[in-house]
Protein backbone atom coordinates (compact mmCIF):
# COMPACT_ATOMS: atom_id res chain seq x y z
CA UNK A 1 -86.63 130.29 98.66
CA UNK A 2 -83.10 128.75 98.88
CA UNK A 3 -81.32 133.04 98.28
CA UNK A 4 -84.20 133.75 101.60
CA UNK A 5 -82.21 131.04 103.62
CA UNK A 6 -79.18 132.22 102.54
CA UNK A 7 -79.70 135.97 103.24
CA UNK A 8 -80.87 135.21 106.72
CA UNK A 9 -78.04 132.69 107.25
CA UNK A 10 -75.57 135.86 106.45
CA UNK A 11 -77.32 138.41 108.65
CA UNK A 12 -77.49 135.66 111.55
CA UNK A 13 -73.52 135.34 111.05
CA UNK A 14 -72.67 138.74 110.76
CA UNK A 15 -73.88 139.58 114.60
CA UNK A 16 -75.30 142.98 115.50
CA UNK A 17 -73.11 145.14 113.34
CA UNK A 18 -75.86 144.37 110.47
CA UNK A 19 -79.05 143.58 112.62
CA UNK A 20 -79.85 147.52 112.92
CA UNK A 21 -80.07 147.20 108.72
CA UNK A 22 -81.76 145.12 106.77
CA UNK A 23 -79.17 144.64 103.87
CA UNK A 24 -78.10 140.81 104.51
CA UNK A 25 -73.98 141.00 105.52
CA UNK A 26 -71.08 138.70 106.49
CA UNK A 27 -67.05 138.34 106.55
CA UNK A 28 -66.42 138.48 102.82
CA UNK A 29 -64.97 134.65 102.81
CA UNK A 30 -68.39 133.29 104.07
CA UNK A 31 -69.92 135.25 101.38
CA UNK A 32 -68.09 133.72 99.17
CA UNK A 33 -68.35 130.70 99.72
CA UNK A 34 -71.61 130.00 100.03
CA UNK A 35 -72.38 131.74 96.46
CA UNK A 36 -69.98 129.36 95.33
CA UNK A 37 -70.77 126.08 96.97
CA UNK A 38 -74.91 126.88 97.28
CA UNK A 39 -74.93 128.75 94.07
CA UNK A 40 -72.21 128.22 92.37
CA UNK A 41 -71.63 131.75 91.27
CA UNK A 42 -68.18 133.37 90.18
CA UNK A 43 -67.19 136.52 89.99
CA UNK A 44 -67.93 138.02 86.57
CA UNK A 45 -67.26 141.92 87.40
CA UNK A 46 -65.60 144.27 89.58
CA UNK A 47 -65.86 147.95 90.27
CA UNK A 48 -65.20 150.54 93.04
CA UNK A 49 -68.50 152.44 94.49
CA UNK A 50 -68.86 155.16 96.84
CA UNK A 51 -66.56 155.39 99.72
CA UNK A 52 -64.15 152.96 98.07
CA UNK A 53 -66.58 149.82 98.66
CA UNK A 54 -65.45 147.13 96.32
CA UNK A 55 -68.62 145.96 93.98
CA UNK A 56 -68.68 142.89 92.31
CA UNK A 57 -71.47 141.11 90.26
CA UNK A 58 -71.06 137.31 90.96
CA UNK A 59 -73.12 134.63 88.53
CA UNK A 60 -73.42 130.87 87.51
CA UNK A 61 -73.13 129.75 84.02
CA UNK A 62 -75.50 127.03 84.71
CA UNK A 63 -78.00 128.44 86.55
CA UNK A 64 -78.13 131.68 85.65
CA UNK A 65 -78.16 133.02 88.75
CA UNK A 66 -76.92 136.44 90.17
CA UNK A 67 -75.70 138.54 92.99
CA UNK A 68 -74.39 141.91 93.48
CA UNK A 69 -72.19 142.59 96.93
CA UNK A 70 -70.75 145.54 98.17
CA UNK A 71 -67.72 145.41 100.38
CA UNK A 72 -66.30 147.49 102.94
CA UNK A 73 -62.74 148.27 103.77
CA UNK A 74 -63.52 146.02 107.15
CA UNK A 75 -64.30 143.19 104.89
CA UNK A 76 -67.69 143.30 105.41
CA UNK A 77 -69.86 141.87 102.54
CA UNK A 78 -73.03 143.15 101.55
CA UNK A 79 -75.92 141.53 99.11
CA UNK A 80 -77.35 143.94 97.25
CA UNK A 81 -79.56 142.49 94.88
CA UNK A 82 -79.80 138.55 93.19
CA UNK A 83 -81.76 137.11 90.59
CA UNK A 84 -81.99 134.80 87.61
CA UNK A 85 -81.32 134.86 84.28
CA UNK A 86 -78.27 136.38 84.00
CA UNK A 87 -76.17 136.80 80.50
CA UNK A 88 -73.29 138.42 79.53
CA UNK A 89 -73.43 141.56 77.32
CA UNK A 90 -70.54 143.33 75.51
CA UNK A 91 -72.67 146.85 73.94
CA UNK A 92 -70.98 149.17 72.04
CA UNK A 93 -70.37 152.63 72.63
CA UNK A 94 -73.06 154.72 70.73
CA UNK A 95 -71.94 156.56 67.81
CA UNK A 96 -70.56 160.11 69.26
CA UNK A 97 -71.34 161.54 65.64
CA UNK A 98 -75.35 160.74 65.65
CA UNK A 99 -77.72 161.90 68.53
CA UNK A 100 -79.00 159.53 71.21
């Protein structure tokens, strides 16, 4: 219920450039903020997506809880998904030499 609140709190600061989407956005420093005062969520990962948006994976160690953002070159910041129980995983490669 609290991530609702927050999602609408984001789309009511970020005006009219996100009202025509439904994708909950905001300047990238209120973003982060909030997922680290409300949530307190850190970034665990970083990546470049399509169109050179910046995505990052943010999470709590002590609640387990997650987001995914996508960032513009404006500095726009996008939620993409959230959740709970987040972990960290370090898989291994499979073996090149044995089929999948």
């Amino acid at each position: 219920m609290k991530r609702i609140a927050f999602c609408t709190a984001l789309v009511a600061l970020a005006g009219p450039a996100c009202a025509q989407s439904t994708t909950a956005c905001a300047p990238r420093d209120t973003v982060l903020e909030r997922l680290a005062s409300r949530y307190g969520e850190t970034r665990r990962s970083i990546g470049l997506g399509a169109g050179n948006q910046l995505v990052e994976v943010f999470a709590s160690a002590e609640s387990g809880s997650w987001t995914i953002t996508v960032t513009t070159a404006a500095g726009l910041t996008c939620l993409v998904a959230s959740g709970l129980a987040f972990e960290t995983m370090a898989d291994k490669l499979p073996n090149p030499d044995k089929g999948a």
